[in-house]
PDB file of N, CA and C in Angstrom:
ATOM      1  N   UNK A   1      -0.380 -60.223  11.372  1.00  0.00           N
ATOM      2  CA  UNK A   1      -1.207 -59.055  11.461  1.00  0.00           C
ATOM      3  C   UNK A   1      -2.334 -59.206  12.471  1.00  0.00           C
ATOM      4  N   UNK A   2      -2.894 -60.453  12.422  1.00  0.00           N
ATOM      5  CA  UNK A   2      -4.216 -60.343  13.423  1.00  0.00           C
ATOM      6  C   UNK A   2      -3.411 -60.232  15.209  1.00  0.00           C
ATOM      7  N   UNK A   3      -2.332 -60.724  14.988  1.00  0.00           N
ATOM      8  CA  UNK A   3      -1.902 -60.417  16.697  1.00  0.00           C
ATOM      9  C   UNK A   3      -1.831 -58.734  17.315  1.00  0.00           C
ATOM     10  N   UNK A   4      -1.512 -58.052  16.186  1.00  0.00           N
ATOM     11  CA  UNK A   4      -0.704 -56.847  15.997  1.00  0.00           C
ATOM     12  C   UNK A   4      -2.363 -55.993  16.464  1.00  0.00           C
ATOM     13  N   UNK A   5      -3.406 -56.600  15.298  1.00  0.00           N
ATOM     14  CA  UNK A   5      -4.457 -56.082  15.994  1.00  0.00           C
ATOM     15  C   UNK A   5      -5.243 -56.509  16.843  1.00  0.00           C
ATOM     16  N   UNK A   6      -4.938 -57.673  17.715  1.00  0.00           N
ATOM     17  CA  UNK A   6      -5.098 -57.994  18.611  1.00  0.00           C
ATOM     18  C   UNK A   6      -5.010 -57.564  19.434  1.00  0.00           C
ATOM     19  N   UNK A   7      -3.714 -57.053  19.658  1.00  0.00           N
ATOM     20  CA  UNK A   7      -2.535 -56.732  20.487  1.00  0.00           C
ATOM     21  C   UNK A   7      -2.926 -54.974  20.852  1.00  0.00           C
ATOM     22  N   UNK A   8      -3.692 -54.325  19.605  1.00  0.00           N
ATOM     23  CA  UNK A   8      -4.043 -53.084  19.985  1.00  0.00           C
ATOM     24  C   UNK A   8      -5.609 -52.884  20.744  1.00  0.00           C
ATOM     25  N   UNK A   9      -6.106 -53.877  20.262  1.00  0.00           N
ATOM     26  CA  UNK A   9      -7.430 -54.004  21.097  1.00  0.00           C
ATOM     27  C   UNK A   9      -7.806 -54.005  22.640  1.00  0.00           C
ATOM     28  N   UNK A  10      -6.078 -55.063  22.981  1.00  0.00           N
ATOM     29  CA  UNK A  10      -6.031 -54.786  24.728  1.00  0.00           C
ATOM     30  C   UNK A  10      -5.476 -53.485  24.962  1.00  0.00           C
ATOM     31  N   UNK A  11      -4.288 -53.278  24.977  1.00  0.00           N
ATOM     32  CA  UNK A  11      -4.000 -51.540  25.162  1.00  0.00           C
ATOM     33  C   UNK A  11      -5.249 -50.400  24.645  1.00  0.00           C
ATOM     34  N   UNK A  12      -6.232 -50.334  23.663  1.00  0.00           N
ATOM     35  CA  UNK A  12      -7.588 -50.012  23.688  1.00  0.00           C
ATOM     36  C   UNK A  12      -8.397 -50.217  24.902  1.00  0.00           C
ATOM     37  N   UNK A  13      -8.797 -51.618  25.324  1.00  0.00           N
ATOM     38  CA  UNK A  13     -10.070 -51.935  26.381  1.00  0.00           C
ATOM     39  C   UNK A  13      -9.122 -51.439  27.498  1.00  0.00           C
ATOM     40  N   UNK A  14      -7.698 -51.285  27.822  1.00  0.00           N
ATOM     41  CA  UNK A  14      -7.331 -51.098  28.838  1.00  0.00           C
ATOM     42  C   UNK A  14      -7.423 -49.754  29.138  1.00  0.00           C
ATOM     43  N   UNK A  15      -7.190 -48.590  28.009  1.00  0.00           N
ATOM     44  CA  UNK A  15      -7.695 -47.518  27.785  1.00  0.00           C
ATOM     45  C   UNK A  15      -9.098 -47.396  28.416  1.00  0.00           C
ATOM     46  N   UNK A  16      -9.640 -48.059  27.724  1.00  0.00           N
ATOM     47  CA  UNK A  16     -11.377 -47.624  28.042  1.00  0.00           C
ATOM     48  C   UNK A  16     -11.510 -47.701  29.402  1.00  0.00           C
ATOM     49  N   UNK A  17     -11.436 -49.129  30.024  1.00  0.00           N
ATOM     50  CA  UNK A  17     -11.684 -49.224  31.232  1.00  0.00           C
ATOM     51  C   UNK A  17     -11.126 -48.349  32.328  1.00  0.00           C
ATOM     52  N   UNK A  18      -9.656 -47.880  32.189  1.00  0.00           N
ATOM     53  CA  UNK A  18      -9.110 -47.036  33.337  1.00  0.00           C
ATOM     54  C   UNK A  18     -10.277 -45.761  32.597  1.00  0.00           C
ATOM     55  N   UNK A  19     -10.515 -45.139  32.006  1.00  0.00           N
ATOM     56  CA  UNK A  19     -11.660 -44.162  31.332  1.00  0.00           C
ATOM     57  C   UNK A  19     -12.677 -43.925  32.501  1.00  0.00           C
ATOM     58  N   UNK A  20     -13.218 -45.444  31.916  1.00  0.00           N
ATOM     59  CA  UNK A  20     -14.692 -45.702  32.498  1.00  0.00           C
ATOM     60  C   UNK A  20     -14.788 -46.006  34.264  1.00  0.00           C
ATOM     61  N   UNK A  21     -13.602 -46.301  34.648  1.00  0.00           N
ATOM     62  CA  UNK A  21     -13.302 -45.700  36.392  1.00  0.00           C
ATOM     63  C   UNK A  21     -12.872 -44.592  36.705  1.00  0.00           C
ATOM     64  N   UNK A  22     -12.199 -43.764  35.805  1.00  0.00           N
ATOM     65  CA  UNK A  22     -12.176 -42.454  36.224  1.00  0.00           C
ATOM     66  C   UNK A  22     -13.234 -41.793  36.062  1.00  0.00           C
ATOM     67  N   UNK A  23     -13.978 -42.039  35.145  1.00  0.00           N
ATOM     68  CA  UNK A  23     -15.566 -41.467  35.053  1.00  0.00           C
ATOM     69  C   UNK A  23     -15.960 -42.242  36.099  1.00  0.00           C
ATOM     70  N   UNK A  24     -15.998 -42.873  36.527  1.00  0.00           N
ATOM     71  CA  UNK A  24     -17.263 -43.156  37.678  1.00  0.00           C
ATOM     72  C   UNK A  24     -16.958 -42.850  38.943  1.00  0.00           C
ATOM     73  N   UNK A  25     -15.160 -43.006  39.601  1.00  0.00           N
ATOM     74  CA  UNK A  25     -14.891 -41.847  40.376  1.00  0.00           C
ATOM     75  C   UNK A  25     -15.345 -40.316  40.360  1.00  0.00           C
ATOM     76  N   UNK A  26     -14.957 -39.727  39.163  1.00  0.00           N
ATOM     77  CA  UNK A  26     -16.325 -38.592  39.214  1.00  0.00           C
ATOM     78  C   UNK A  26     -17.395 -38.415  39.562  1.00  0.00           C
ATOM     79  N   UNK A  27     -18.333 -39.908  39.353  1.00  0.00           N
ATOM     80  CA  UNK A  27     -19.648 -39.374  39.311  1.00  0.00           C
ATOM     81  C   UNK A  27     -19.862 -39.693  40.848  1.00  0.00           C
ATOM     82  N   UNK A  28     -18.654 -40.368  41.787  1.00  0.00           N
ATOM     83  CA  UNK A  28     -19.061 -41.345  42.955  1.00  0.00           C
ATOM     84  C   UNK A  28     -18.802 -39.319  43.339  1.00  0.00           C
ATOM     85  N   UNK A  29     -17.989 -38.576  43.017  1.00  0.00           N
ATOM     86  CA  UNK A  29     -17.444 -37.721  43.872  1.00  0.00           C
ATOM     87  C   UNK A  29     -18.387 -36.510  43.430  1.00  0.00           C
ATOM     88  N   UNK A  30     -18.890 -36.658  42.653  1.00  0.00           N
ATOM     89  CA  UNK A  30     -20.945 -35.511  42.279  1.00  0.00           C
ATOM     90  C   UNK A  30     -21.354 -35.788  43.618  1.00  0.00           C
ATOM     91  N   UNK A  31     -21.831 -37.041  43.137  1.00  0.00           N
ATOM     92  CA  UNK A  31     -22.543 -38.135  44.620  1.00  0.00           C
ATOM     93  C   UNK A  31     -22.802 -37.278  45.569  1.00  0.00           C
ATOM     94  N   UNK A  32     -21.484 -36.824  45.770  1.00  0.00           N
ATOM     95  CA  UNK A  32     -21.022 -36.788  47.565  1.00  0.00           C
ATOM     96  C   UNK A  32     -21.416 -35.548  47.559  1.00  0.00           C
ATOM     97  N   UNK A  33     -20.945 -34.610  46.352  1.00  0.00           N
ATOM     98  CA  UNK A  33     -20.921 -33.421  47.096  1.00  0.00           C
ATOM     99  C   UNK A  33     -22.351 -33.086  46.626  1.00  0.00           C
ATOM    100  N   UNK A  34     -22.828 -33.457  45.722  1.00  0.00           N
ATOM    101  CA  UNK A  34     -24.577 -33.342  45.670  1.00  0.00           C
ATOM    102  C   UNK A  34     -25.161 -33.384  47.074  1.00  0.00           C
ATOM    103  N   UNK A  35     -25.199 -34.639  47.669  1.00  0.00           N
ATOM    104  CA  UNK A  35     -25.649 -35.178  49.131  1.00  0.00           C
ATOM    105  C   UNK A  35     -24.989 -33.641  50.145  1.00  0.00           C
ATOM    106  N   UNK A  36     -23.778 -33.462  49.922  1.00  0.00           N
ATOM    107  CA  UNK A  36     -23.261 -32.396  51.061  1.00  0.00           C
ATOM    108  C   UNK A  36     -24.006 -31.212  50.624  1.00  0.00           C
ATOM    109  N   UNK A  37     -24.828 -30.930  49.560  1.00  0.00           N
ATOM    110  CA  UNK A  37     -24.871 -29.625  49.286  1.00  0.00           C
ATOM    111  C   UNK A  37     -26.422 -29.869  50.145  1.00  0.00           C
ATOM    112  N   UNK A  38     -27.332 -31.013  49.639  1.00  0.00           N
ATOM    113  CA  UNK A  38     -28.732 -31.648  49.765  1.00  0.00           C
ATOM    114  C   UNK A  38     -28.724 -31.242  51.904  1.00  0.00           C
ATOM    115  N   UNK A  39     -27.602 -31.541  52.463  1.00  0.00           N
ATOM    116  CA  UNK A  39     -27.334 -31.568  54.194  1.00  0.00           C
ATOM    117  C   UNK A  39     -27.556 -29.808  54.409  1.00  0.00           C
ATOM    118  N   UNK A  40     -26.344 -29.158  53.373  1.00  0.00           N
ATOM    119  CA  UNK A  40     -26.589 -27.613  53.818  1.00  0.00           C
ATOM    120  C   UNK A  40     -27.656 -26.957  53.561  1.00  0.00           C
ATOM    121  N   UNK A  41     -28.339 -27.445  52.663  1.00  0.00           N
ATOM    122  CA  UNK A  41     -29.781 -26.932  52.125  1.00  0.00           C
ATOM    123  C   UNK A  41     -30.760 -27.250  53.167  1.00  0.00           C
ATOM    124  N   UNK A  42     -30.414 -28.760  54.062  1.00  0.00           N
ATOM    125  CA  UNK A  42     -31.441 -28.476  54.515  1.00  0.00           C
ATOM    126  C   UNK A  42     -31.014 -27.889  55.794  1.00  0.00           C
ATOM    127  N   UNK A  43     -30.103 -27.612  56.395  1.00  0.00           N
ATOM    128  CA  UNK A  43     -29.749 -26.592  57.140  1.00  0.00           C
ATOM    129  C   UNK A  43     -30.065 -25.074  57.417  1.00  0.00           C
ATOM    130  N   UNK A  44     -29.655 -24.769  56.098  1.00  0.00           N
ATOM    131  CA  UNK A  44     -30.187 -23.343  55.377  1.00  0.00           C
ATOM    132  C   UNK A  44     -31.813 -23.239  55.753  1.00  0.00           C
ATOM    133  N   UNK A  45     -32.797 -24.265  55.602  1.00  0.00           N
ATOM    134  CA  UNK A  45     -34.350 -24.098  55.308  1.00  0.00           C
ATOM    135  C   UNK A  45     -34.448 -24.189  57.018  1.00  0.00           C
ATOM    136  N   UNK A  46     -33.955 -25.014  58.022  1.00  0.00           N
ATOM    137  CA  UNK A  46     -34.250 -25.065  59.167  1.00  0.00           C
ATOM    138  C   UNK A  46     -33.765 -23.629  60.040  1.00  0.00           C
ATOM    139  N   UNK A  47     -32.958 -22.956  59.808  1.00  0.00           N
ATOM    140  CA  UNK A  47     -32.717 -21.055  60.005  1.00  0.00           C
ATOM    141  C   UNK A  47     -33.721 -20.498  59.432  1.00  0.00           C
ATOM    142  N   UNK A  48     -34.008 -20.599  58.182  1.00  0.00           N
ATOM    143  CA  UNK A  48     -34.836 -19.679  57.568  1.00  0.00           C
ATOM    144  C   UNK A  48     -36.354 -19.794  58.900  1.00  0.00           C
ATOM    145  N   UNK A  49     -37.003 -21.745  58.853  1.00  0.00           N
ATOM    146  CA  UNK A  49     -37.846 -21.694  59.210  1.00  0.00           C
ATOM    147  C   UNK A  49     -37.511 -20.632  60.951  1.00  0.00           C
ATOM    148  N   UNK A  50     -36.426 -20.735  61.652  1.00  0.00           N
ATOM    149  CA  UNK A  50     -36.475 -20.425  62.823  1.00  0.00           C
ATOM    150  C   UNK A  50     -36.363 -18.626  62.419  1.00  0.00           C
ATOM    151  N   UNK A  51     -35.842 -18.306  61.797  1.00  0.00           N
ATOM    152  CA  UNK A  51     -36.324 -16.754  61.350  1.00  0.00           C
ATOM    153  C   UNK A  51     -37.496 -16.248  61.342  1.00  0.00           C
ATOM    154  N   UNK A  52     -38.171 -16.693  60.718  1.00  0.00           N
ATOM    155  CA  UNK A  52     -39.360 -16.845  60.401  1.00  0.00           C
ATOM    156  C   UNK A  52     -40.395 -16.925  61.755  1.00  0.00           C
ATOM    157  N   UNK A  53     -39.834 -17.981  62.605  1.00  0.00           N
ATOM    158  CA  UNK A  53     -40.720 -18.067  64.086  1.00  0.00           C
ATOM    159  C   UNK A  53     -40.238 -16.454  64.945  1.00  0.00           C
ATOM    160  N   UNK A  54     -39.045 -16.193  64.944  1.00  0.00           N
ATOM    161  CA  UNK A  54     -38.550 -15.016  65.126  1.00  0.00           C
ATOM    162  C   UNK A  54     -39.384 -14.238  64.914  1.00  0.00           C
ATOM    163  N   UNK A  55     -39.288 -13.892  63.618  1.00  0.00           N
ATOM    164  CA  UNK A  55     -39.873 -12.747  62.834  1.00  0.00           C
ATOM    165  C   UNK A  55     -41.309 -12.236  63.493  1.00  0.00           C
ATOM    166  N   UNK A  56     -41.845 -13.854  63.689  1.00  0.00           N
ATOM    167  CA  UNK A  56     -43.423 -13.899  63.760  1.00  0.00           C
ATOM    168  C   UNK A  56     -43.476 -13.037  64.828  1.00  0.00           C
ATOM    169  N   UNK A  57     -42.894 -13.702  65.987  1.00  0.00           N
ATOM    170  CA  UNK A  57     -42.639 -13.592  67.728  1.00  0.00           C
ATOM    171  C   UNK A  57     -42.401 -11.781  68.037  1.00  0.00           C
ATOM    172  N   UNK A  58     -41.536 -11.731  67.017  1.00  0.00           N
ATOM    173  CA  UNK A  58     -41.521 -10.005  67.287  1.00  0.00           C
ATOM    174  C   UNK A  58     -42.337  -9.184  66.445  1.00  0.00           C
ATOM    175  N   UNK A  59     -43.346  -9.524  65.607  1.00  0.00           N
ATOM    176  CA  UNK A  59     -44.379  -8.905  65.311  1.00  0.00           C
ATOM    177  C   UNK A  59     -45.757  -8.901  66.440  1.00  0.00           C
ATOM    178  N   UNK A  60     -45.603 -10.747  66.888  1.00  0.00           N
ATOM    179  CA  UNK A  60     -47.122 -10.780  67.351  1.00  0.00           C
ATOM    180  C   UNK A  60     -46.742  -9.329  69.403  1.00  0.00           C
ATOM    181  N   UNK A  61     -45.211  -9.556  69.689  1.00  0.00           N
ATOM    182  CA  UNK A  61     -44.416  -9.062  70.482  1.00  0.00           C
ATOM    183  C   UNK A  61     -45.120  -7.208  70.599  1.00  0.00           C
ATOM    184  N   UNK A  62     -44.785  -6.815  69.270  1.00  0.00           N
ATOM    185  CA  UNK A  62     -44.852  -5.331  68.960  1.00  0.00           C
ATOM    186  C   UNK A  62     -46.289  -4.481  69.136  1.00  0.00           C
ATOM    187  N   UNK A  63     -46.926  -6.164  68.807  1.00  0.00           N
ATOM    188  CA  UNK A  63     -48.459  -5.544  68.619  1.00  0.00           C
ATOM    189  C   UNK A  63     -48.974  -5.630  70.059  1.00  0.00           C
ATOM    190  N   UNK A  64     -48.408  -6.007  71.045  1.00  0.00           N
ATOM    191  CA  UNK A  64     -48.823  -5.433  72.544  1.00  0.00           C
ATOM    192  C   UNK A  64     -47.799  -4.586  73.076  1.00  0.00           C
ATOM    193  N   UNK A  65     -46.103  -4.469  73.203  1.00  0.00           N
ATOM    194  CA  UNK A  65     -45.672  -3.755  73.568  1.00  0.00           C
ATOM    195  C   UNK A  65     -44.478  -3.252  72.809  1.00  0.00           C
ATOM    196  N   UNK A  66     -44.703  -1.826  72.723  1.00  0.00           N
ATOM    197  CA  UNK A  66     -43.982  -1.425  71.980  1.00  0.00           C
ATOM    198  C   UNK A  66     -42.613  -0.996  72.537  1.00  0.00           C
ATOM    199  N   UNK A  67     -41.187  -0.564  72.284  1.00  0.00           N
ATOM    200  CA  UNK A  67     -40.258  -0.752  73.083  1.00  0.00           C
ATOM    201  C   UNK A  67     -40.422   0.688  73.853  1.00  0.00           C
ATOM    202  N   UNK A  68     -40.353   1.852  72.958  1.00  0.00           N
ATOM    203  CA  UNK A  68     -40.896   3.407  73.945  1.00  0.00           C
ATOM    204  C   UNK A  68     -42.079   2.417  75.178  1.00  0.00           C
ATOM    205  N   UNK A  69     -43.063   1.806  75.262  1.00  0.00           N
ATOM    206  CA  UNK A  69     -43.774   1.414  76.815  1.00  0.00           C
ATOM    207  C   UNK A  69     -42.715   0.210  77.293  1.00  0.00           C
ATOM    208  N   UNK A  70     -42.143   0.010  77.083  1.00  0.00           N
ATOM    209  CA  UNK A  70     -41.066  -1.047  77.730  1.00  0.00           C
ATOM    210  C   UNK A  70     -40.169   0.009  78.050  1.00  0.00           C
ATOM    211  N   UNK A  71     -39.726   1.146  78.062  1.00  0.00           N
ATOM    212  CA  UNK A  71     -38.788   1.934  78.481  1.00  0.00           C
ATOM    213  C   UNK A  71     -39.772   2.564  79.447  1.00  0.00           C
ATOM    214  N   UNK A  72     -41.403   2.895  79.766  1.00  0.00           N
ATOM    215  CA  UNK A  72     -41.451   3.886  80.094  1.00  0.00           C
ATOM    216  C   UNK A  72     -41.945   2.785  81.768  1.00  0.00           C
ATOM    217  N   UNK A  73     -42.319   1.645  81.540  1.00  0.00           N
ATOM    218  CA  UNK A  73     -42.701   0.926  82.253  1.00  0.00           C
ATOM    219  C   UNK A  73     -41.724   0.536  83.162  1.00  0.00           C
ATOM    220  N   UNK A  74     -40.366   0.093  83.181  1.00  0.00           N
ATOM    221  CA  UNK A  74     -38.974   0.027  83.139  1.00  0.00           C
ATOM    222  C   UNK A  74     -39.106   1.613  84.221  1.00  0.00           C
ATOM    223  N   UNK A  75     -38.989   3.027  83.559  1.00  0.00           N
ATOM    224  CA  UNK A  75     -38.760   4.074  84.375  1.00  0.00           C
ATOM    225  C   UNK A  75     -40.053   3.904  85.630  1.00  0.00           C
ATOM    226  N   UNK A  76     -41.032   3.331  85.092  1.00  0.00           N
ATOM    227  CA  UNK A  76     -41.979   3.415  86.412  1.00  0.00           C
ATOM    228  C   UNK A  76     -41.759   2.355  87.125  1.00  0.00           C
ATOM    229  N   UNK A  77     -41.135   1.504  87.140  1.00  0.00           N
ATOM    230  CA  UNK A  77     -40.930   0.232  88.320  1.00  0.00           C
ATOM    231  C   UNK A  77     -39.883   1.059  89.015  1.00  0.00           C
ATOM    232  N   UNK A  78     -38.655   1.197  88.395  1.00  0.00           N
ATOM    233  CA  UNK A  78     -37.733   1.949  89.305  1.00  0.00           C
ATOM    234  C   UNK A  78     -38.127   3.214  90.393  1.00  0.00           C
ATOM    235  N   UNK A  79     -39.026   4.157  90.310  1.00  0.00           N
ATOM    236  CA  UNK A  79     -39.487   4.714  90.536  1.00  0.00           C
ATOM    237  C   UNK A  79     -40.063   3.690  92.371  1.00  0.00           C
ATOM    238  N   UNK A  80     -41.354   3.312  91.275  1.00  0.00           N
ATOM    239  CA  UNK A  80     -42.067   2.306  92.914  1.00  0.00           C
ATOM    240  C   UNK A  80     -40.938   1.609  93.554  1.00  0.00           C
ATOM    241  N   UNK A  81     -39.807   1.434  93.221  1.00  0.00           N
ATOM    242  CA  UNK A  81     -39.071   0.642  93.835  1.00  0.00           C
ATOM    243  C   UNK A  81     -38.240   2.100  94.776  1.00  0.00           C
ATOM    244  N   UNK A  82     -38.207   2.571  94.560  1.00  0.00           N
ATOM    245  CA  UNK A  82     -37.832   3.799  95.118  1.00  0.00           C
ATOM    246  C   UNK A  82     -38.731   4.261  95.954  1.00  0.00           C
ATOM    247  N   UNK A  83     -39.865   4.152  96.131  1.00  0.00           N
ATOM    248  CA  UNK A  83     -41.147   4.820  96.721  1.00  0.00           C
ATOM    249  C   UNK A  83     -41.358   3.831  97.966  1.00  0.00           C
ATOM    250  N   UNK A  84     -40.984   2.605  97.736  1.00  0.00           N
ATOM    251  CA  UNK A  84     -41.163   1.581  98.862  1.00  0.00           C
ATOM    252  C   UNK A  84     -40.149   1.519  99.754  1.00  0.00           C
ATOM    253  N   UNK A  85     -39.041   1.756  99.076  1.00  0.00           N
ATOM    254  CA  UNK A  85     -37.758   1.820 100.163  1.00  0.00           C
ATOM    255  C   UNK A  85     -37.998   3.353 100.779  1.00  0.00           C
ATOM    256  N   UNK A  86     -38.378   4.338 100.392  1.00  0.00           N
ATOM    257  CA  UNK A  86     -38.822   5.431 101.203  1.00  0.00           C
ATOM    258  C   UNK A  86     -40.124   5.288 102.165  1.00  0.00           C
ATOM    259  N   UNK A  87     -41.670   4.383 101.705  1.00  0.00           N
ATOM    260  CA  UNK A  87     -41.910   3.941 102.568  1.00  0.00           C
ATOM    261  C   UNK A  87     -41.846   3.210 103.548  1.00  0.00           C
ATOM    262  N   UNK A  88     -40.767   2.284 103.160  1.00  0.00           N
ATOM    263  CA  UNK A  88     -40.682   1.363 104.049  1.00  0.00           C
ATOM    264  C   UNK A  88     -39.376   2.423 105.685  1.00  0.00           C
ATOM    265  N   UNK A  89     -38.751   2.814 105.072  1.00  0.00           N
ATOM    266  CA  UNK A  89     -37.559   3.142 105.927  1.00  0.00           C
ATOM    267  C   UNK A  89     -38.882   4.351 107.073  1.00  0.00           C
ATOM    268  N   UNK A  90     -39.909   5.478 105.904  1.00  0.00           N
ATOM    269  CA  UNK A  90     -40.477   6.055 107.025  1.00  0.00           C
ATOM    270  C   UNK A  90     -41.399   5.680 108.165  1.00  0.00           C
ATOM    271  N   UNK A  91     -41.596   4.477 107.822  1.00  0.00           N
ATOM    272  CA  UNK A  91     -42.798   4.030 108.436  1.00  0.00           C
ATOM    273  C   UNK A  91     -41.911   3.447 109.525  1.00  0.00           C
ATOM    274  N   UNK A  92     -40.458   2.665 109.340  1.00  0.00           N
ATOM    275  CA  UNK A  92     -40.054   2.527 110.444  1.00  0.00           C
ATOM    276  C   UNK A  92     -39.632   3.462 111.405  1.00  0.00           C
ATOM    277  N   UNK A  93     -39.496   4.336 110.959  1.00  0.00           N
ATOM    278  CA  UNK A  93     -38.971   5.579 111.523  1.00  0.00           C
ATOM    279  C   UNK A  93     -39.749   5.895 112.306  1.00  0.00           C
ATOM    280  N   UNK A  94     -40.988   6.217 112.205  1.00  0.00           N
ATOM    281  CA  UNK A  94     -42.406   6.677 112.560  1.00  0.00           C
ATOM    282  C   UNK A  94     -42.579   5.478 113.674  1.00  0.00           C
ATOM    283  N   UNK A  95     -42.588   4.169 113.548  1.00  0.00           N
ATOM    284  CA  UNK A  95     -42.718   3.422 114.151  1.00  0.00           C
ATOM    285  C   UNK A  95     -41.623   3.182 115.649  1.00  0.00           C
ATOM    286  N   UNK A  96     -40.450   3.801 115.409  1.00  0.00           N
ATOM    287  CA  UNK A  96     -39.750   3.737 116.366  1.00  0.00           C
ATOM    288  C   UNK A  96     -39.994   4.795 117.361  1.00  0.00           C
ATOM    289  N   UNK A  97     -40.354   6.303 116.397  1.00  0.00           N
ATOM    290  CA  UNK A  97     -40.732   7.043 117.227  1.00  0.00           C
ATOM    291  C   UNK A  97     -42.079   6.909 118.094  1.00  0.00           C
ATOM    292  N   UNK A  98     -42.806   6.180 117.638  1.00  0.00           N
ATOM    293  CA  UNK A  98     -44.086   5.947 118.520  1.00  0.00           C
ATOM    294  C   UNK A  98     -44.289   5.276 119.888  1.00  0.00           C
ATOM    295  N   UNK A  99     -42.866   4.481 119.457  1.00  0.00           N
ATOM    296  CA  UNK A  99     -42.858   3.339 120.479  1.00  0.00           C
ATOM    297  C   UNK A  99     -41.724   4.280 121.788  1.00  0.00           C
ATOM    298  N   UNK A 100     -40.631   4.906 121.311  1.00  0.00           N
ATOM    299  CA  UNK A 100     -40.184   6.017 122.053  1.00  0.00           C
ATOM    300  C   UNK A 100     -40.846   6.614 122.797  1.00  0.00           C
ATOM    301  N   UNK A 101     -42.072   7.438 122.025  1.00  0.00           N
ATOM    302  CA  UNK A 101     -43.018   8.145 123.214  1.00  0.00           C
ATOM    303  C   UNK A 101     -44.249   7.233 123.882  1.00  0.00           C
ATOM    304  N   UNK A 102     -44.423   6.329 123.289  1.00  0.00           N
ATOM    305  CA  UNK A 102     -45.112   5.414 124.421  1.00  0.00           C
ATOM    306  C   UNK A 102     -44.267   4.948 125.438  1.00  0.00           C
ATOM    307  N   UNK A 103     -43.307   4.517 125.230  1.00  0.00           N
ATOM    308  CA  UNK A 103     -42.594   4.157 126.335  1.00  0.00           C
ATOM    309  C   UNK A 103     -41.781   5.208 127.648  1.00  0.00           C
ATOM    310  N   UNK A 104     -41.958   7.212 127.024  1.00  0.00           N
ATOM    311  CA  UNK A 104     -41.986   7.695 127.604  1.00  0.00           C
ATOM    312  C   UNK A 104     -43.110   8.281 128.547  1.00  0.00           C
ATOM    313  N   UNK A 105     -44.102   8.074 127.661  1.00  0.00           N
ATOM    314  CA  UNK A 105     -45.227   9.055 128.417  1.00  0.00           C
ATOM    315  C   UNK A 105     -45.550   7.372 129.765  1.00  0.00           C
ATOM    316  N   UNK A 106     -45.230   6.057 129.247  1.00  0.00           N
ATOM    317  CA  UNK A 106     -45.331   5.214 130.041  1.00  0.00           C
ATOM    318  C   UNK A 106     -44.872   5.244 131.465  1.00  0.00           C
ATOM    319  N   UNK A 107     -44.032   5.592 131.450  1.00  0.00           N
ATOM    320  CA  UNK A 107     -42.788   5.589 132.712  1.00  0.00           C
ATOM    321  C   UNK A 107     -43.221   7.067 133.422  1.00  0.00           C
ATOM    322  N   UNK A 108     -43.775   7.737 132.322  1.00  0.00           N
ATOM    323  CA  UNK A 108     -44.056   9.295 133.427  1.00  0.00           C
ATOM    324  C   UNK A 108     -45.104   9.339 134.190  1.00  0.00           C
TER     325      UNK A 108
END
């Protein structure tokens, strides 16, 4: 009899022990994904913080220009840019003609 319960004591501890490594494979595999969750979290907080600089950037942004004066500023450059290529082309114009009649009334 004492072998018999001997004999059940190892098939028992052998029980336990494959147990007590499959539990601790579990807890190795928490571990991990604890740590992977601990990486996206802090991922998650480093967006938020850059949102946040965002956020700021187009408030402190708004409080000098608003997008209606960014459109209207925008229509007035185009404009001067238009106004210079018309001055510029008349003035040469003007300039060629000047030099035309100087160089006629020259010769007369």
């Amino acid at each position: 009899m004492p072998e018999d319960n001997n004999n059940g004591w190892v098939s028992w501890s052998k029980h336990v022990l494959k147990e007590l490594e499959r539990l601790n494979e579990g807890q190795t595999q928490i571990k991990n994904d604890i740590q992977s969750i601990k990486t996206s979290l802090t991922r998650v907080s480093i967006v938020e913080e850059q949102i946040k600089e965002i956020k700021n950037w187009k408030n402190s942004i708004g409080e000098v220009y608003s997008p209606t004066q960014l459109a209207e500023h925008k229509k007035e450059i185009e404009q001067l840019k238009s106004f210079k290529t018309k001055a510029v082309t008349v003035f040469a114009v003007v300039q060629f003609l000047v030099t035309i009649i100087l160089t006629y009334l020259g010769m007369g």
